[in-house]
C-alpha atoms as a PDB file:
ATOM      1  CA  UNK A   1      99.326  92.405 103.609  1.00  0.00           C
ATOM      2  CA  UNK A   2     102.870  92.972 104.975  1.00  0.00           C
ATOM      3  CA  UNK A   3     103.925  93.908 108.879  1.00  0.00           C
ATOM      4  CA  UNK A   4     104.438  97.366 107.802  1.00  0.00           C
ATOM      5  CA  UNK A   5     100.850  97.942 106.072  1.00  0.00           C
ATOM      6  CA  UNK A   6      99.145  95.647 108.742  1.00  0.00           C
ATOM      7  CA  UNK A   7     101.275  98.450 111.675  1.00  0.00           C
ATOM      8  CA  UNK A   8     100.303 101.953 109.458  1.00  0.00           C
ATOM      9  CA  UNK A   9      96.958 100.323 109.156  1.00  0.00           C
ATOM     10  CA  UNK A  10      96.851  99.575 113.074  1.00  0.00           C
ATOM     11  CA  UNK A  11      98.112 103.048 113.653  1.00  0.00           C
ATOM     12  CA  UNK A  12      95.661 104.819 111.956  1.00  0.00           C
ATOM     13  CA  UNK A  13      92.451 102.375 113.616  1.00  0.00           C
ATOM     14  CA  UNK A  14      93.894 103.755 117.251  1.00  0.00           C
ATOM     15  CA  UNK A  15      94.248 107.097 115.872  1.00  0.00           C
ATOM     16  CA  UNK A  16      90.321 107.284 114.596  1.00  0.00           C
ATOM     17  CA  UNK A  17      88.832 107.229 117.778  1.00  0.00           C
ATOM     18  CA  UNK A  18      90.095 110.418 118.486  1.00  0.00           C
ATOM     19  CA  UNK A  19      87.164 111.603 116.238  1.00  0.00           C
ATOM     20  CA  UNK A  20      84.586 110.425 118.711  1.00  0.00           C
ATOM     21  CA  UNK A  21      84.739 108.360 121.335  1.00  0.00           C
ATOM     22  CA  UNK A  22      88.528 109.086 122.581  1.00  0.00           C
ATOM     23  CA  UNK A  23      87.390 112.979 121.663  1.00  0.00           C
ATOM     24  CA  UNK A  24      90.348 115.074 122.871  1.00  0.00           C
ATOM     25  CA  UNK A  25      87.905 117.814 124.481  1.00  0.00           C
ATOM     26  CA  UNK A  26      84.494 115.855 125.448  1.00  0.00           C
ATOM     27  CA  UNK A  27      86.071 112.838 126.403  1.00  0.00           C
ATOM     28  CA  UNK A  28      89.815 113.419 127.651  1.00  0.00           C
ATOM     29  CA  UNK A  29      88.967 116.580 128.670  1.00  0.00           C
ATOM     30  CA  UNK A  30      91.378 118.913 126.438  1.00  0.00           C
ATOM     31  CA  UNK A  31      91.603 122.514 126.148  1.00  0.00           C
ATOM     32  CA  UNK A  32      87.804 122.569 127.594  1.00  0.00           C
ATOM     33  CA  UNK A  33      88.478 126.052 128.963  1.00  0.00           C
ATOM     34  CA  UNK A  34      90.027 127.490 125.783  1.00  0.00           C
ATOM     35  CA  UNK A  35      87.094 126.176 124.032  1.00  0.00           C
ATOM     36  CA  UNK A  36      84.481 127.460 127.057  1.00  0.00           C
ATOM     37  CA  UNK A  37      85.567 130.825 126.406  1.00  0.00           C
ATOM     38  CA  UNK A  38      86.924 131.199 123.217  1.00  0.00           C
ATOM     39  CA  UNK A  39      84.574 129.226 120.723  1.00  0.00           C
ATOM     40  CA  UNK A  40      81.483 131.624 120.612  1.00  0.00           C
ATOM     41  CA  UNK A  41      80.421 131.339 116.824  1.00  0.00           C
ATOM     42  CA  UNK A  42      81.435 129.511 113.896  1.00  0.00           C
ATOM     43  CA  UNK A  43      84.652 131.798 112.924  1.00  0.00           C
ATOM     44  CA  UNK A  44      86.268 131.173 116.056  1.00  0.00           C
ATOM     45  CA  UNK A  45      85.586 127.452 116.243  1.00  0.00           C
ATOM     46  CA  UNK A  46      87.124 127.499 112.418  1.00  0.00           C
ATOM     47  CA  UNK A  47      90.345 129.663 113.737  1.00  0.00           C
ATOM     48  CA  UNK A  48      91.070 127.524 116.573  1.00  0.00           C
ATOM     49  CA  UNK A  49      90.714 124.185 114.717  1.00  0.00           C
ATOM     50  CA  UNK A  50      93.273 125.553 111.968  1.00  0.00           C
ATOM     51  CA  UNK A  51      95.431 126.479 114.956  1.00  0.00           C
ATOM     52  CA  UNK A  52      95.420 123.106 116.644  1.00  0.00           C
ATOM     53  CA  UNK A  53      96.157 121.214 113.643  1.00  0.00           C
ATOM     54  CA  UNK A  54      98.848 123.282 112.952  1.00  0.00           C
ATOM     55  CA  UNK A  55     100.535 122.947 116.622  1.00  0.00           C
ATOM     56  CA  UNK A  56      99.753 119.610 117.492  1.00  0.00           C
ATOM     57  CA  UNK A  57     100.854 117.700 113.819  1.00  0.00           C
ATOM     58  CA  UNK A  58     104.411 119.353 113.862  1.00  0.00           C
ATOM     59  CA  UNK A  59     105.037 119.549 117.884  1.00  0.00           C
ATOM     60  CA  UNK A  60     103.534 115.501 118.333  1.00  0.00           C
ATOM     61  CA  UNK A  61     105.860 114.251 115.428  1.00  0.00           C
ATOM     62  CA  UNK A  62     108.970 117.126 116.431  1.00  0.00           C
ATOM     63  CA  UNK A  63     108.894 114.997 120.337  1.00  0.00           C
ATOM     64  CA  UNK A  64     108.602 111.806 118.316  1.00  0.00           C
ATOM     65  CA  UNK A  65     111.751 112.415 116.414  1.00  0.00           C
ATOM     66  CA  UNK A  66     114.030 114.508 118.463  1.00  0.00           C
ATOM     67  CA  UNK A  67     112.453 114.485 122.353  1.00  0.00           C
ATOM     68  CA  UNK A  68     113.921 111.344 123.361  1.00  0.00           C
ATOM     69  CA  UNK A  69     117.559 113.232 122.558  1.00  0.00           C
ATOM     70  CA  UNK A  70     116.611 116.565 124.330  1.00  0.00           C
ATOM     71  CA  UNK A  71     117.552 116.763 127.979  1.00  0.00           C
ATOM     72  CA  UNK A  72     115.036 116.752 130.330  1.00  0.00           C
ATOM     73  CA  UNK A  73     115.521 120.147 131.715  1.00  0.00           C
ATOM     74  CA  UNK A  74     114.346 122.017 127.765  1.00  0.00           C
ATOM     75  CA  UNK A  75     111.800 119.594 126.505  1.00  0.00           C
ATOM     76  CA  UNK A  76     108.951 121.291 127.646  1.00  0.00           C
ATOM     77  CA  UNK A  77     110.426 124.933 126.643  1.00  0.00           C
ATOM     78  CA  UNK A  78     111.537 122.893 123.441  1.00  0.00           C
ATOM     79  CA  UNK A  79     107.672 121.643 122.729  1.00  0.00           C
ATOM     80  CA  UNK A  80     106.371 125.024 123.361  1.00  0.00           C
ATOM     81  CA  UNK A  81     108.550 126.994 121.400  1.00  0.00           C
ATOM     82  CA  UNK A  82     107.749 124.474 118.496  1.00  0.00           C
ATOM     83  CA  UNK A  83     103.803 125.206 118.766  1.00  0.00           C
ATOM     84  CA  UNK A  84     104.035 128.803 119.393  1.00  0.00           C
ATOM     85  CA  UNK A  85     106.170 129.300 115.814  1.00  0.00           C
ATOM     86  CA  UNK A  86     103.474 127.118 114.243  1.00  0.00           C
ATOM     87  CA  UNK A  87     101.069 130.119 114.984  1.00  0.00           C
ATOM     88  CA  UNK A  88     102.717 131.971 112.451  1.00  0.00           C
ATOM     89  CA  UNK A  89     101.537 129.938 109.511  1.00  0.00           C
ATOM     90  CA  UNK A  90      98.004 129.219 111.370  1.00  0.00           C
ATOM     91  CA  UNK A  91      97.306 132.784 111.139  1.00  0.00           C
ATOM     92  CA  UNK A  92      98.207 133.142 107.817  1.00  0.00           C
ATOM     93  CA  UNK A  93      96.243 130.239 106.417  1.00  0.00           C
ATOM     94  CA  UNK A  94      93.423 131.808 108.385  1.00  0.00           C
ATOM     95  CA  UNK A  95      93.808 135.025 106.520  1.00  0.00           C
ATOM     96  CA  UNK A  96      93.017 133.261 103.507  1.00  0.00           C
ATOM     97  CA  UNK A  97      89.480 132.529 104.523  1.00  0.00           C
ATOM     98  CA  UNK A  98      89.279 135.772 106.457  1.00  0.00           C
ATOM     99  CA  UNK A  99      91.158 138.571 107.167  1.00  0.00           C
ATOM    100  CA  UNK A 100      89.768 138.697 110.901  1.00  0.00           C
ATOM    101  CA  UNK A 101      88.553 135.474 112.163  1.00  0.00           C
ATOM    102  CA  UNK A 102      92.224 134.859 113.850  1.00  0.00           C
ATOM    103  CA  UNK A 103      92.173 138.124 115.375  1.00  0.00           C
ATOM    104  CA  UNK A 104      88.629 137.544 116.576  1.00  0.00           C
ATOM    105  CA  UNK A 105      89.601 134.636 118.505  1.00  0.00           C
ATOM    106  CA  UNK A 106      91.600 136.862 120.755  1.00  0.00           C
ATOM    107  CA  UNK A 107      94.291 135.068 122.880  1.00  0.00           C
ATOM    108  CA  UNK A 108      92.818 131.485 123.010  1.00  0.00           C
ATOM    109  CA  UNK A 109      94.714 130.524 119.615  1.00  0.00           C
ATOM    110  CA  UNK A 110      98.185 131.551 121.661  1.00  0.00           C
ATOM    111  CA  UNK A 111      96.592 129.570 124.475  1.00  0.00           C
ATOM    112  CA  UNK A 112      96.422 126.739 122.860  1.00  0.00           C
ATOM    113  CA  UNK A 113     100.155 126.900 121.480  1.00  0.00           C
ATOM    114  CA  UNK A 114     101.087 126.242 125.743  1.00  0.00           C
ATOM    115  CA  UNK A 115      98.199 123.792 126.044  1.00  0.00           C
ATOM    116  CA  UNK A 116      97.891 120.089 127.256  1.00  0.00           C
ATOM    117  CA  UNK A 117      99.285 118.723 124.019  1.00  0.00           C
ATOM    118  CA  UNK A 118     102.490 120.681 123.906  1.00  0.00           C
ATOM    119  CA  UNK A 119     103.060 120.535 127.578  1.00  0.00           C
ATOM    120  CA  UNK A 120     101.905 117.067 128.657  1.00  0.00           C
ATOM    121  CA  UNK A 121     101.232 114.527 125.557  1.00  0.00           C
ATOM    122  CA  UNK A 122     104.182 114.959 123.773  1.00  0.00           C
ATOM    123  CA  UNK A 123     106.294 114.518 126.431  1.00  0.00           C
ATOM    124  CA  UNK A 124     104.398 111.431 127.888  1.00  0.00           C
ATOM    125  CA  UNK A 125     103.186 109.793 124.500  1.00  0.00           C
ATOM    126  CA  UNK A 126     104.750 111.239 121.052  1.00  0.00           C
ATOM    127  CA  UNK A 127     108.216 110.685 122.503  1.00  0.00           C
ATOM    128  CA  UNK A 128     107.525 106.858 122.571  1.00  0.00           C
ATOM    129  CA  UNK A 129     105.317 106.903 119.094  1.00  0.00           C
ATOM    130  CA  UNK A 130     106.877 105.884 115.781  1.00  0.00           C
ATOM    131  CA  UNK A 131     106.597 109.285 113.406  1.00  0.00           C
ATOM    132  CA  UNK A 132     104.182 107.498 111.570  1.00  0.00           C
ATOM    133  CA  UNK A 133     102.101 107.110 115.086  1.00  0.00           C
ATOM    134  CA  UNK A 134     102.546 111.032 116.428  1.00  0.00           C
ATOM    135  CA  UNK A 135     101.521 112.104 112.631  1.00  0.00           C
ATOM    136  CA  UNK A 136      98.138 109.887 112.914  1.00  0.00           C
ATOM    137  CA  UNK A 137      97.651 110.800 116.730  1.00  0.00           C
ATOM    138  CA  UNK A 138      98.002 114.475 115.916  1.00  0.00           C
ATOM    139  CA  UNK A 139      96.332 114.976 112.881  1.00  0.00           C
ATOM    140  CA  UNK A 140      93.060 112.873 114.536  1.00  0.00           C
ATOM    141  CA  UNK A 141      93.503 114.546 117.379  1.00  0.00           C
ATOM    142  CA  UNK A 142      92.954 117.928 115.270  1.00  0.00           C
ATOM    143  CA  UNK A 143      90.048 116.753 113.531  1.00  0.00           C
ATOM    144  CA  UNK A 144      88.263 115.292 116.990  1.00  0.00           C
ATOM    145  CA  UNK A 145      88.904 119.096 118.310  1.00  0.00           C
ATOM    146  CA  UNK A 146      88.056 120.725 114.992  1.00  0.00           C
ATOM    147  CA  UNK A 147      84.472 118.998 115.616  1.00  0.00           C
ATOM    148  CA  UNK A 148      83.746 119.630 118.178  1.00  0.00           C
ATOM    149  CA  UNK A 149      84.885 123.302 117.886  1.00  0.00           C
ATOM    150  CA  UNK A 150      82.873 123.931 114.822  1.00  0.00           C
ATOM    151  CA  UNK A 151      79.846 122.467 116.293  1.00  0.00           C
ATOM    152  CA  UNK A 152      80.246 124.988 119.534  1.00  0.00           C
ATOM    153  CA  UNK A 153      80.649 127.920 117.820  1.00  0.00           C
ATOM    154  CA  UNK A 154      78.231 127.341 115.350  1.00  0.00           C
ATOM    155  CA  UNK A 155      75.577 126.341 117.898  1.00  0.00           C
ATOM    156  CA  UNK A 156      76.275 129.786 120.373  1.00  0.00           C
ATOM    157  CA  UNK A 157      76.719 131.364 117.148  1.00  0.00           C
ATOM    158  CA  UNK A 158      72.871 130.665 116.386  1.00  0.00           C
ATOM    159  CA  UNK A 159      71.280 130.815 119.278  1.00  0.00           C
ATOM    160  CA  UNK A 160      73.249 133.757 120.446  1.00  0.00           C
ATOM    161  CA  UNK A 161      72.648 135.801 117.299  1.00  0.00           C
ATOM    162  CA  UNK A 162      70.851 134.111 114.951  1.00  0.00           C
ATOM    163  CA  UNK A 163      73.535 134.167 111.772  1.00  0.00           C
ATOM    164  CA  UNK A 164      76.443 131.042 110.793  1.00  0.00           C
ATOM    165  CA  UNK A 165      79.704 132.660 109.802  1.00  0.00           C
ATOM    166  CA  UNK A 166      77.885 136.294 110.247  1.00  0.00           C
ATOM    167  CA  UNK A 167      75.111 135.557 107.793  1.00  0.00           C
ATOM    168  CA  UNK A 168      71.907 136.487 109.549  1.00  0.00           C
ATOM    169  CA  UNK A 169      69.759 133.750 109.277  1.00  0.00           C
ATOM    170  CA  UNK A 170      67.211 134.136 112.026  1.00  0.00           C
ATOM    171  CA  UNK A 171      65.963 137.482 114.302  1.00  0.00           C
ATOM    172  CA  UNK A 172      65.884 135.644 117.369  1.00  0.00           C
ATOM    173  CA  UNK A 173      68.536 135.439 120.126  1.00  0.00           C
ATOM    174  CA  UNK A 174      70.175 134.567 123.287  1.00  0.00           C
ATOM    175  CA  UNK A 175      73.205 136.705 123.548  1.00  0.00           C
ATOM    176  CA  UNK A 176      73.882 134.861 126.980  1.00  0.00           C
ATOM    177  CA  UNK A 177      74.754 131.339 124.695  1.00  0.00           C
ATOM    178  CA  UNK A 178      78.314 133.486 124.279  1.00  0.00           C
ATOM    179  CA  UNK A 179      79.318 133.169 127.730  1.00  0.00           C
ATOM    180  CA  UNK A 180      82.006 130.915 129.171  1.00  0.00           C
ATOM    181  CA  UNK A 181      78.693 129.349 131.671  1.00  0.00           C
ATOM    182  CA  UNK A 182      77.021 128.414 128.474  1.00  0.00           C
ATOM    183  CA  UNK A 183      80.003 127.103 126.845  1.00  0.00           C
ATOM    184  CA  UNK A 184      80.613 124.731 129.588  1.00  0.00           C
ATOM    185  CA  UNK A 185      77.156 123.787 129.693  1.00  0.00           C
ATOM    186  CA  UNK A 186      77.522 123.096 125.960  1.00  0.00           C
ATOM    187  CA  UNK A 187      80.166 121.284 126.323  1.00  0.00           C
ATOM    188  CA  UNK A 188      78.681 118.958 128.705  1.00  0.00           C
ATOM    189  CA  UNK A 189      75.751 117.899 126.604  1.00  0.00           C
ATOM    190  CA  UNK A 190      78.070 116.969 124.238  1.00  0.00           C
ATOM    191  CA  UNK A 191      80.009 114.709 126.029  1.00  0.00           C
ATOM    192  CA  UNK A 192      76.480 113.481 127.418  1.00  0.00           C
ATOM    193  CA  UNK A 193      75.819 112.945 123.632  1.00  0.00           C
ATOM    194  CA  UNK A 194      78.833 110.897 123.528  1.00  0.00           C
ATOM    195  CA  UNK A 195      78.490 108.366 126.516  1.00  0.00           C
ATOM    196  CA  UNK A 196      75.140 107.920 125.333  1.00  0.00           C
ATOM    197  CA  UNK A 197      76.374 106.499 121.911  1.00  0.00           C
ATOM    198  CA  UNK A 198      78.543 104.859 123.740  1.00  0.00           C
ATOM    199  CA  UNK A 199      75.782 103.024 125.696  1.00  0.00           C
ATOM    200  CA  UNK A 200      73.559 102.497 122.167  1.00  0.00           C
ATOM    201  CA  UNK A 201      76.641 100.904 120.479  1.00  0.00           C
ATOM    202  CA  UNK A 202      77.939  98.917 123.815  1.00  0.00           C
ATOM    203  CA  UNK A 203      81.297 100.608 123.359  1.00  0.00           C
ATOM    204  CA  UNK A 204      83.537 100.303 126.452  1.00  0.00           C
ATOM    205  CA  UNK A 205      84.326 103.144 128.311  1.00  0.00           C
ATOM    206  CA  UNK A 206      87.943 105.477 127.117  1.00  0.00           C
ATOM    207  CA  UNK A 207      89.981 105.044 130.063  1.00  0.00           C
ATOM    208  CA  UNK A 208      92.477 108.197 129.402  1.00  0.00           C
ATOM    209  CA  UNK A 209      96.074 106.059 130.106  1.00  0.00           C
ATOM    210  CA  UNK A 210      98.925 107.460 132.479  1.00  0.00           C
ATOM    211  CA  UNK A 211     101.833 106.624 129.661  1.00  0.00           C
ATOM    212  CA  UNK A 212     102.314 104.917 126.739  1.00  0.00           C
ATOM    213  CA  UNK A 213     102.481 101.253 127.671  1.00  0.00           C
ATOM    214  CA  UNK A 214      98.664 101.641 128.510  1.00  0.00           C
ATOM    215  CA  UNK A 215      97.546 103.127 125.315  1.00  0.00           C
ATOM    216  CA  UNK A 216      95.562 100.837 123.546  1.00  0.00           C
END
């Protein structure tokens, strides 16, 4: 196997754990609030995961290629403006599944666009990555979200009104499941899910690192 293969393959074993147990929202604590408030059934959890794949991929390997060269004083506004274009073809793609479930996530997919990612990781992480690295980090960073969003939603979507993707499926309900209280409490049993895999498999605790020298 040659250095290159042996580094893409290295690349992508860091990038997996983003999946589960380096899970961008239930372990480094990403975008809970967006998620909180904004995930309450299934077609909201699928319109936010399009949207974060499509701002975090492009924005993570844009700072990668180009942030080191920026000057300080734009990065940020340069990151941002990156994400928030990328909503563009989000909504479109979600169109093609349905011709409301981007509208029916109300403002959280825009929130996203000026979330932790754009703001904070590219600037602290992505600039330092190899493109091959940011491309790996954000596409695994998508899917860990995407996860956990579709999960959410589908969960409050079922307890809160009995249907998946507005297909009634039971006649009981909790329309309460759909508020940003039960979200967070969700949220939480989730990540309790997590450590407690953690504990069956003996995997060491995800220390979230300050910059990129402590990435493991």
């Amino acid at each position: 196997m040659s250095e290159k293969t042996k580094k893409l393959s290295a690349e992508i074993k860091d990038s997996l754990g983003y999946l589960f147990f380096k899970n961008p929202v239930l372990v480094c604590g990403l975008v809970i609030g967006q998620l909180a408030a904004g995930c309450t059934n299934l077609q909201n959890g699928a319109a936010l995961s399009i949207t974060y794949l499509f701002i975090v991929v492009p924005v993570l390997v844009f700072a990668s290629v180009i942030g080191k060269r920026l000057p300080e004083i734009i990065k940020t506004v340069s990151y941002m403006l990156v994400s928030a274009a990328m909503l563009i073809p989000a909504y479109y793609i979600c169109g093609g599944f349905s011709a409301t479930i981007f509208d029916s996530a109300g403002i959280y997919p825009a929130l996203l666009a000026v979330s932790t990612v754009p703001v904070v990781y590219s600037n602290k992480f992505a600039e330092k990555q190899t493109v091959s690295k940011a491309f790996f980090n954000g596409v695994f960073l998508a899917l860990g979200f995407a996860l956990t969003a579709l999960i959410l939603g589908g969960a409050r979507e079922f307890f809160g009104s009995g249907s998946l993707w507005g297909y009634k499926l039971s006649e009981g309900s909790f329309p309460a499941v759909k508020l940003p209280f039960w979200g967070f409490i969700l949220l939480g049993f989730m990540a309790a899910g997590i450590n407690a895999v953690r504990d069956i498999f003996k995997k060491p605790e995800y220390i979230v690192p300050q910059n990129e020298e402590e990435r493991v």
